[in-house]
Protein backbone atom coordinates (compact mmCIF):
# COMPACT_ATOMS: atom_id res chain seq x y z
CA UNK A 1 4.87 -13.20 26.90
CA UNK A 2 8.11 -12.06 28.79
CA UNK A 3 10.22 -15.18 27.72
CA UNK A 4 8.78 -14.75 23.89
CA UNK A 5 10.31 -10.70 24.02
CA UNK A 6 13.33 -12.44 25.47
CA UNK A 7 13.97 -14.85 22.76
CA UNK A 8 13.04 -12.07 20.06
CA UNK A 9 16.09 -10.10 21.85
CA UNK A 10 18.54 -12.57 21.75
CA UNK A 11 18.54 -14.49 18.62
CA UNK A 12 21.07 -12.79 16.52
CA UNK A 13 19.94 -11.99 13.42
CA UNK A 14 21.08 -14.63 11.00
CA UNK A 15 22.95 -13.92 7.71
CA UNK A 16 21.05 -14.99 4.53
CA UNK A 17 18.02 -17.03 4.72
CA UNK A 18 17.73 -19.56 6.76
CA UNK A 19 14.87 -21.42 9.37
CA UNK A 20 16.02 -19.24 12.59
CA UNK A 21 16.22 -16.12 10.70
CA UNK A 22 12.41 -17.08 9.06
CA UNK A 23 11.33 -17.81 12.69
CA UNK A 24 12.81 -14.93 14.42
CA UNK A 25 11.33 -12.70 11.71
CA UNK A 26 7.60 -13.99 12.25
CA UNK A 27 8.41 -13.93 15.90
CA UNK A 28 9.15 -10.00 15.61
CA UNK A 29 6.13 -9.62 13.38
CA UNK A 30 4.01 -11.27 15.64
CA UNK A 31 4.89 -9.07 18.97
CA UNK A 32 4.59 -6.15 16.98
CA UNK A 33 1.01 -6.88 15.66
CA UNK A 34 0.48 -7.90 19.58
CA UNK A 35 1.50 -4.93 20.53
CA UNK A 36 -0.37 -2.48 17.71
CA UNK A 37 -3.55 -4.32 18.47
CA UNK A 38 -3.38 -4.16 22.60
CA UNK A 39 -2.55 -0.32 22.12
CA UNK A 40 -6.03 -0.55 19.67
CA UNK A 41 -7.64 -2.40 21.95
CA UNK A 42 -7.37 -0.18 24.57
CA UNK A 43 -8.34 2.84 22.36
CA UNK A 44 -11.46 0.89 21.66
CA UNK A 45 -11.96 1.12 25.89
CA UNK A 46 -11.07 5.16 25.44
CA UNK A 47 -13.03 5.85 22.54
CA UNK A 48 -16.62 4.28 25.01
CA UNK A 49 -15.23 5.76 27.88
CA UNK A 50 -15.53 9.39 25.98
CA UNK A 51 -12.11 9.97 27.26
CA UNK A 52 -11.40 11.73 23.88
CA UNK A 53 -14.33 13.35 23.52
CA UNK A 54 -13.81 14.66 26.87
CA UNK A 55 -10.14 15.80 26.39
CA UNK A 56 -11.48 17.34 22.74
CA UNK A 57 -14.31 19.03 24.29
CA UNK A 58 -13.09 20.20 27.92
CA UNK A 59 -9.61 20.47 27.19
CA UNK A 60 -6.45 19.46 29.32
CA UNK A 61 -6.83 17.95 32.82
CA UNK A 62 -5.34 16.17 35.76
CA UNK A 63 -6.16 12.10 36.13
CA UNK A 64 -9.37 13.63 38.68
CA UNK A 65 -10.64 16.07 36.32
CA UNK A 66 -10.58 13.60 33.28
CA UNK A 67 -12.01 10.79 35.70
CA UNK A 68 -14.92 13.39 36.79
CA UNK A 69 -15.57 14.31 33.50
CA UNK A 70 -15.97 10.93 32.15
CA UNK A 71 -16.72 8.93 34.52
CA UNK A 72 -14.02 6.55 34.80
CA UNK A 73 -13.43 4.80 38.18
CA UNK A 74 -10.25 7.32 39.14
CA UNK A 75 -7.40 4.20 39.58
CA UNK A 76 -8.50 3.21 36.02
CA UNK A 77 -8.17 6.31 34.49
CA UNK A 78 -4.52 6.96 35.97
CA UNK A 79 -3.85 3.75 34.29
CA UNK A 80 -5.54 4.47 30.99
CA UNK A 81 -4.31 7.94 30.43
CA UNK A 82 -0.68 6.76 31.50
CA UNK A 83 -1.05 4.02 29.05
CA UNK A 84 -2.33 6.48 26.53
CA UNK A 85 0.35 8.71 26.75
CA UNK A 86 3.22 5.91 26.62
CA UNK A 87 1.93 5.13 23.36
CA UNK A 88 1.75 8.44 22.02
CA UNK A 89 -2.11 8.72 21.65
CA UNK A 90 -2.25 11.50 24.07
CA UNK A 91 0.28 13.98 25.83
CA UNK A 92 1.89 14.67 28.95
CA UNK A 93 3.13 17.93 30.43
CA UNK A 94 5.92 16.41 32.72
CA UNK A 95 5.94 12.79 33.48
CA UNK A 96 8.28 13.21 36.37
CA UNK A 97 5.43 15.11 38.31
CA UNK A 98 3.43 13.06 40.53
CA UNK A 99 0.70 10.89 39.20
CA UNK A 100 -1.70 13.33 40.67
CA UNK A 101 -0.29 16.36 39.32
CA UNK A 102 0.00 15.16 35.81
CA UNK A 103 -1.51 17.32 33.19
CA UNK A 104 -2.87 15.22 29.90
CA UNK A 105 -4.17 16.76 26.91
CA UNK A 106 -4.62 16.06 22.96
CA UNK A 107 -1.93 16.74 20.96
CA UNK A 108 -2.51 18.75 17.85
CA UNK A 109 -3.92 16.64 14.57
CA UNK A 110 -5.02 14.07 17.28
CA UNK A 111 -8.95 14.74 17.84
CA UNK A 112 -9.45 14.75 14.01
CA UNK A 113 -7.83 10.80 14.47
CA UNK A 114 -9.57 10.06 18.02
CA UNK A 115 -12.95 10.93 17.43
CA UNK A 116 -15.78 10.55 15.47
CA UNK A 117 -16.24 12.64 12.22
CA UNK A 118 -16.11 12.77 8.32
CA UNK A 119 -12.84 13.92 8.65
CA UNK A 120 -10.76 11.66 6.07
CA UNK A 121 -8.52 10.89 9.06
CA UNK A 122 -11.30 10.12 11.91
CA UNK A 123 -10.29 6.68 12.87
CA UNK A 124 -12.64 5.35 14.93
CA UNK A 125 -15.42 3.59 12.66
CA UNK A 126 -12.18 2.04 10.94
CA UNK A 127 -10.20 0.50 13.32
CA UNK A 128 -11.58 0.95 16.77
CA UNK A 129 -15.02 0.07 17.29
CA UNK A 130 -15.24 -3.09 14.70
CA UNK A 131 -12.49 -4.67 16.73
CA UNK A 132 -14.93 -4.41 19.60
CA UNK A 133 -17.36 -5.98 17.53
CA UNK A 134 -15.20 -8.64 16.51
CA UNK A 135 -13.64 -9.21 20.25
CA UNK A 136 -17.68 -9.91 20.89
CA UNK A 137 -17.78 -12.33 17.93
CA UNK A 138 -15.32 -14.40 18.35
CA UNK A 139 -16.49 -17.49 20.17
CA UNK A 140 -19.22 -17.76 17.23
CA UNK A 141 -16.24 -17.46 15.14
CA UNK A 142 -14.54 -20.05 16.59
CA UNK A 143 -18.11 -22.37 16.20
CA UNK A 144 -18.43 -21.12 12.63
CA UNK A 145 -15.23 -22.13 11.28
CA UNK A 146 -15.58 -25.66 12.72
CA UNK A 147 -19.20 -26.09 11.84
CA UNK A 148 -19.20 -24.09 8.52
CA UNK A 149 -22.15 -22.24 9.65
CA UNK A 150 -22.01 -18.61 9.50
CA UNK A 151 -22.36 -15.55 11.88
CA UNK A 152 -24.34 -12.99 11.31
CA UNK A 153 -24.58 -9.15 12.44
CA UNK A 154 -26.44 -9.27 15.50
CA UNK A 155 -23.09 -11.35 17.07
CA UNK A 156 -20.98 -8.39 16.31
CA UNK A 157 -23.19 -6.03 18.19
CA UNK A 158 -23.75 -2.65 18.13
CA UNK A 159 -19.65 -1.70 18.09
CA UNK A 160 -19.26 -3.51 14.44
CA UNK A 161 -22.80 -1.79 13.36
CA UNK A 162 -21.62 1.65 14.05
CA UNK A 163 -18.19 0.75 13.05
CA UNK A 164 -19.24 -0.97 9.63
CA UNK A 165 -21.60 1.89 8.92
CA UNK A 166 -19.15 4.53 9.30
CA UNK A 167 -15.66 3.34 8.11
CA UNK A 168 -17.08 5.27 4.59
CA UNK A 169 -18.30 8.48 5.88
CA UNK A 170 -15.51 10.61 4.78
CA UNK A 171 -15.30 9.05 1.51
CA UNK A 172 -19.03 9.62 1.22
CA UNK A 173 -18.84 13.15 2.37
CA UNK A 174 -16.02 14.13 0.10
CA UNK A 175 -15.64 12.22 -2.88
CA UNK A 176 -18.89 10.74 -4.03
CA UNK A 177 -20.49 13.64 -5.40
CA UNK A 178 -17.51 14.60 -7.72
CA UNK A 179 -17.33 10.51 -9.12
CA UNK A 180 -20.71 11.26 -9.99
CA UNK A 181 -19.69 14.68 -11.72
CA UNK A 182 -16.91 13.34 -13.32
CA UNK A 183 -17.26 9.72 -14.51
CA UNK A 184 -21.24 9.92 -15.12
CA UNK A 185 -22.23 13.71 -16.19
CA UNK A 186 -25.59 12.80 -17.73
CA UNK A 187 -26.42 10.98 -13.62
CA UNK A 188 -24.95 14.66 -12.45
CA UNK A 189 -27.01 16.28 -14.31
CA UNK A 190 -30.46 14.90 -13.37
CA UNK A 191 -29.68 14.97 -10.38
CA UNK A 192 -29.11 18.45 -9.94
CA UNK A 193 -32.36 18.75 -11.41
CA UNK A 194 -34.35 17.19 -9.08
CA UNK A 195 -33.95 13.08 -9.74
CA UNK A 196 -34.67 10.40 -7.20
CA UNK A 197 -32.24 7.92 -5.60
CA UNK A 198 -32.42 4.59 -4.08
CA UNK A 199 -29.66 3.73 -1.82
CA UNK A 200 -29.55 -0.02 -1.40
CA UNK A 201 -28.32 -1.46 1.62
CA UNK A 202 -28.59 2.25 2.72
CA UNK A 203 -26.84 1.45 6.12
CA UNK A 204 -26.14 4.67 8.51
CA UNK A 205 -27.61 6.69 5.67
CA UNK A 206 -23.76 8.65 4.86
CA UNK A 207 -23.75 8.04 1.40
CA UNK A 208 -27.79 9.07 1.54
CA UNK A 209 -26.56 12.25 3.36
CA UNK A 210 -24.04 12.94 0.79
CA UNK A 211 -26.25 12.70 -2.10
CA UNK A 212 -28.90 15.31 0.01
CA UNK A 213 -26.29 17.60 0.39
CA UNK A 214 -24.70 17.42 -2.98
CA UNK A 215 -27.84 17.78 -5.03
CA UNK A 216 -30.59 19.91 -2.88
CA UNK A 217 -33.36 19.10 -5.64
CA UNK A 218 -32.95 15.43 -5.38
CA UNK A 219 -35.08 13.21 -3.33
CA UNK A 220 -33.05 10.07 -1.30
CA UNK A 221 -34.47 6.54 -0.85
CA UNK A 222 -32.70 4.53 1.66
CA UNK A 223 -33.47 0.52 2.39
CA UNK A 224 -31.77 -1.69 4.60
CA UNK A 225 -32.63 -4.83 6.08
CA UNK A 226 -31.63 -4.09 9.17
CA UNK A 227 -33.77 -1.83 11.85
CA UNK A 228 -31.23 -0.87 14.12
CA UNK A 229 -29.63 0.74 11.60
CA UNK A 230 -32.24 2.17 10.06
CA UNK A 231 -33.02 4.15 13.14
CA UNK A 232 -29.23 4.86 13.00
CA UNK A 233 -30.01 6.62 9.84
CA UNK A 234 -32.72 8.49 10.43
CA UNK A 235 -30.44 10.08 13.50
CA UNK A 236 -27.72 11.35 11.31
CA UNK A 237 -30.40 12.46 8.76
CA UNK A 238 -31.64 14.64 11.59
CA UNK A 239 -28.25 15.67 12.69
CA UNK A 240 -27.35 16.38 9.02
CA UNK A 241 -30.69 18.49 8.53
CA UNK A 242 -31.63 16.99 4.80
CA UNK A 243 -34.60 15.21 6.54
CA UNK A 244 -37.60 16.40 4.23
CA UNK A 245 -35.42 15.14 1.41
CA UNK A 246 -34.56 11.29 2.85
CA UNK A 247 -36.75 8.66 3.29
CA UNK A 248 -35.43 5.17 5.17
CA UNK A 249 -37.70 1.72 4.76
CA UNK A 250 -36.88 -1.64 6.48
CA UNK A 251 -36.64 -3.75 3.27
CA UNK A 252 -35.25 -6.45 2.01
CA UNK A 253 -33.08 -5.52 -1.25
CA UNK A 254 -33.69 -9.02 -2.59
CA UNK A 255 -37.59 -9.12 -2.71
CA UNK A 256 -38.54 -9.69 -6.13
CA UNK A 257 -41.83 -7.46 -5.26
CA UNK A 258 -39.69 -4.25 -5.48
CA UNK A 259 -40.09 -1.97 -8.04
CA UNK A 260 -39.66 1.73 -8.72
CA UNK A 261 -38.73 4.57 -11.33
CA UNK A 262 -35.26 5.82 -9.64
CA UNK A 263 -32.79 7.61 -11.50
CA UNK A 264 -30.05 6.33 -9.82
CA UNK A 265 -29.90 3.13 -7.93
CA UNK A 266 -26.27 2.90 -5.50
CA UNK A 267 -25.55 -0.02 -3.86
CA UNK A 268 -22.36 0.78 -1.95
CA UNK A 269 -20.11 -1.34 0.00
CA UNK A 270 -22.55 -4.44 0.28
CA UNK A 271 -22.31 -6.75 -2.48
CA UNK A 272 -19.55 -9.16 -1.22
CA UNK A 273 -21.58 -9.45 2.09
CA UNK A 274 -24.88 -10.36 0.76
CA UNK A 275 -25.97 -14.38 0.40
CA UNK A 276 -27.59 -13.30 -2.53
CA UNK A 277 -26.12 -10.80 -4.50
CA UNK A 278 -27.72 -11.72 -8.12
CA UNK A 279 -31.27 -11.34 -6.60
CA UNK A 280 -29.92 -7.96 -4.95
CA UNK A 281 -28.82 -7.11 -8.01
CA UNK A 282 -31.98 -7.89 -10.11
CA UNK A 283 -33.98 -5.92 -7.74
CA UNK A 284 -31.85 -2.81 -8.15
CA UNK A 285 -32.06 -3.53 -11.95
CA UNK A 286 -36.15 -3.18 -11.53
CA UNK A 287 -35.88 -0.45 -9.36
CA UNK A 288 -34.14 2.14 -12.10
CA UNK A 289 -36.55 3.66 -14.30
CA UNK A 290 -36.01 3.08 -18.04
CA UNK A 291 -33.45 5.49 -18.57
CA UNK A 292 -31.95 4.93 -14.97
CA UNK A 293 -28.34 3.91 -14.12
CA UNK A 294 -27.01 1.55 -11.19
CA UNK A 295 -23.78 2.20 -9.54
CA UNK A 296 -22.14 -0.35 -7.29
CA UNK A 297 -18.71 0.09 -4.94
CA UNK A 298 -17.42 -2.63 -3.67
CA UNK A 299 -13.69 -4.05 -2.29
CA UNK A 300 -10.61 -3.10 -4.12
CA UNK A 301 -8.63 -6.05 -4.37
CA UNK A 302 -6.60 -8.05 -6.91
CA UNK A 303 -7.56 -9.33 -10.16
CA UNK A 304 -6.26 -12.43 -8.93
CA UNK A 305 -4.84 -14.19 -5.92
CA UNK A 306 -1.26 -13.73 -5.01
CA UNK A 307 0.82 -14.07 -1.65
CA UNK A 308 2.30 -12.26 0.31
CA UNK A 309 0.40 -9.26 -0.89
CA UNK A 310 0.63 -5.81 -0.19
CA UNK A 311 -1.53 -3.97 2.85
CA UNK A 312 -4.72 -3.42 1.36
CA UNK A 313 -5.09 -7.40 -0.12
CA UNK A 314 -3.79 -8.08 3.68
CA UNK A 315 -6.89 -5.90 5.01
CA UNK A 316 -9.36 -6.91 2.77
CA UNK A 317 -8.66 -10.82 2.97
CA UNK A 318 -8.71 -10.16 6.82
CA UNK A 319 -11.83 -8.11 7.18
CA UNK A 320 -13.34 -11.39 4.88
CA UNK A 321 -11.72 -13.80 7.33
CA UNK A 322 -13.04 -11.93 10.31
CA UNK A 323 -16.36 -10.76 9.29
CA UNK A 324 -17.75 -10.69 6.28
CA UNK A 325 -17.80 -14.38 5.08
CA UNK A 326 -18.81 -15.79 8.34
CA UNK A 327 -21.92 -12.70 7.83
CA UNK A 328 -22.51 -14.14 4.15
CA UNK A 329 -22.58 -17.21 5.37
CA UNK A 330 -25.64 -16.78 8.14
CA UNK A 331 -28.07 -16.99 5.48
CA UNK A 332 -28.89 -19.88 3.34
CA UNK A 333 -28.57 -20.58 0.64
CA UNK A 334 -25.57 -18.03 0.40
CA UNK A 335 -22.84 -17.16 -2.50
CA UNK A 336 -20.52 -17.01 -0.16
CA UNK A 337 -18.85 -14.05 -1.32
CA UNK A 338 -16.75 -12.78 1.04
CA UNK A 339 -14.69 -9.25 1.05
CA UNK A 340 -12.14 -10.44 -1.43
CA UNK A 341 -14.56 -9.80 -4.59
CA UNK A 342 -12.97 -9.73 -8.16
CA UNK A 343 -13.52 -7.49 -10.51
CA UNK A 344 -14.95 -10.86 -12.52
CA UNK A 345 -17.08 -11.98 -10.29
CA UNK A 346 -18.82 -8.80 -10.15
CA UNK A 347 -19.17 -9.13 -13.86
CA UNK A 348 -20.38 -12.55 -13.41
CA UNK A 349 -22.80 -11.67 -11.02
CA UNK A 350 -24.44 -8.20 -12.91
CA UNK A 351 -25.21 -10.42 -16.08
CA UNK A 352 -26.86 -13.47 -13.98
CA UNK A 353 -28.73 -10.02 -12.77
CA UNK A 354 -29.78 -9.08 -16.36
CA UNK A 355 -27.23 -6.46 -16.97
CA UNK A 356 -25.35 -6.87 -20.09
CA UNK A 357 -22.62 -5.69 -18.70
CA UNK A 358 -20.73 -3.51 -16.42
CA UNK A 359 -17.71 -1.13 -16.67
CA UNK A 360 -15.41 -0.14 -14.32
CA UNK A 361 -15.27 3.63 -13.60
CA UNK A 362 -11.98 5.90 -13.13
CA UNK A 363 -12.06 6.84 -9.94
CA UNK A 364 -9.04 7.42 -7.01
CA UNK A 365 -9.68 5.28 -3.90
CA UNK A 366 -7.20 2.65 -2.24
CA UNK A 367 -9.98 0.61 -1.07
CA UNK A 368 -12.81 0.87 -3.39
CA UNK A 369 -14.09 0.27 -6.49
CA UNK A 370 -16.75 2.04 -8.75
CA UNK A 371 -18.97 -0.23 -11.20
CA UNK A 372 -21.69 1.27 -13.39
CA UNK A 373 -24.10 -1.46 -14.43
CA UNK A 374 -24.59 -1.81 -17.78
CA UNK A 375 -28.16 -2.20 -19.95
């Protein structure tokens, strides 16, 4: 690694185009995303340790406080808070003390980032713990690719889970409620009245939450295939105090048995992911009572493939790369979707579904996209 930095230092930068200057320019890019993910990586290790949580909750201490509080072998927490505050993640009072002496806090703004929350800027369901859950993944990864197999949830263990289920939360917590008011005032107003709601593929139960909260007359449905997370769920219904108005079922959204009279039907951040997202879609199409409507978010990317692209193309075609193909792919048979859903395909799928149509709805996210089902 130290002869690579070396090499990046003393190419001189080239004038126009040309091979070296390509080379030394990927070669810079590359140490840089090195470096951005070690520094994640070991905020991933700080984020389990609690050593935010600690600093948040017990305030400022010396490397023995912190390694008391937390738990953290003391020699390893030296290291980690040292490394911590090098990067910027955490403060120092005066580095030239002794190691001992050291003070290390939170600087202001930082907690909001560090820990976990539905602050809009809470960080750590995006970017910390699904690159433990990736890290964990990656020799089935490796097997996948070759094999063209796929790899599903269970590999990315518990750190993608919580990760996965909570990289929405804020957007849940703070936006959904006003699409709804906004874009679909006839869904706003039964709800406020007292409608029901199925929330497919339900996950952690946020977007459940945020429906409960937002309309205190409605009942919430939530279904997920997966148990773990279902129990997930029915903690942060508990936690969020709405549980005599949510209900969670381990259920498979693609059973043709389902039926039901909801008034809304959400399926949020799941399509691309599922091996079979018509049959999803069917289901949620006989779950809606007659007069019922069926809202879908999904992936915000292009309309159609370009490179390079911008950041958010670069996450989303990542994230697919990384996790949710492969996760497509462990069932068979499978669409094999991916993140990088078009708005197209999502048209293409609703009408195999039965919907006539679908339209997209005017709402502000970088990420997402809001669908309402059509007839």
């Amino acid at each position: 690694m130290h002869q690579a930095y070396g090499y990046i230092r003393k190419v001189p930068k080239p004038v126009g185009a040309t091979s070296t200057g390509n080379a030394r320019t990927l070669a810079v890019r590359m140490f840089l995303a090195m470096l951005s993910t070690q520094e994640l990586m070991a905020a991933y290790l700080a984020v389990r340790l609690g050593l935010y949580e600690a600093l948040s909750s017990d305030g400022p201490g010396t490397v023995a406080q912190i390694a008391e509080r937390t738990g953290i072998a003391p020699r390893y927490a030296r290291e980690l808070l040292e490394q911590q505050a090098v990067a910027g993640y955490i403060a120092v009072d005066e580095p030239a003390k002794a190691a001992e002496e050291r003070i290390y806090s939170l600087p202001p703004g930082h907690e909001e980032v560090l820990t976990a929350s539905a602050s809009p800027s809470s960080m750590v369901a995006l970017t910390t713990l699904p690159l433990g859950g990736i890290a964990r993944a990656l020799p089935s990864l490796l097997a996948a690719y070759r094999s063209g197999s796929g790899v599903c949830d269970a590999e990315f263990g518990e750190d993608w889970r919580n990760g996965h289920s909570g990289a929405n939360r804020a957007l849940f917590a703070h936006l959904l409620a006003d699409w709804i008011r906004v874009a679909l005032p006839h869904v706003h107003a039964r709800l406020n009245a007292g409608g029901l709601v199925a929330d497919v593929a339900c996950g952690a139960g946020f977007a459940s939450i945020a429906l409960a909260q937002a309309y205190p007359k409605a009942l919430v449905h939530g279904l997920d295939v997966d148990a773990a997370t279902i129990d997930s769920a029915r903690r942060n219904v508990l936690a969020a105090g709405v549980e005599e108005r949510i209900g969670f079922e381990v259920c498979d959204a693609a059973d043709p048995r389902l039926n039901g009279t909801y008034d809304l039907v959400c399926l949020f951040d799941a399509l691309h992911e599922l091996a079979r997202p018509v049959e999803v879609l069917r289901a949620c199409r006989k779950l809606r009572s007659a007069d019922g409507d069926v809202l879908v978010m999904d992936a915000k990317v292009a309309a159609s493939f370009r490179a390079p692209a911008d950041e958010i193309e670069r996450f989303q075609y990542a994230t697919s790369v990384l996790h949710c193909l492969p996760a497509c792919l462990s069932e068979r048979p499978s669409a094999g979707t991916g993140t990088v859903m078009r708005v197209s395909t999502v048209r293409d799928y609703a009408r195999a579904a039965g919907f006539a149509d679908m339209r997209l709805l005017n709402v502000e996210d970088r990420f997402h996209r809001l669908y309402h089902l059509l007839g």
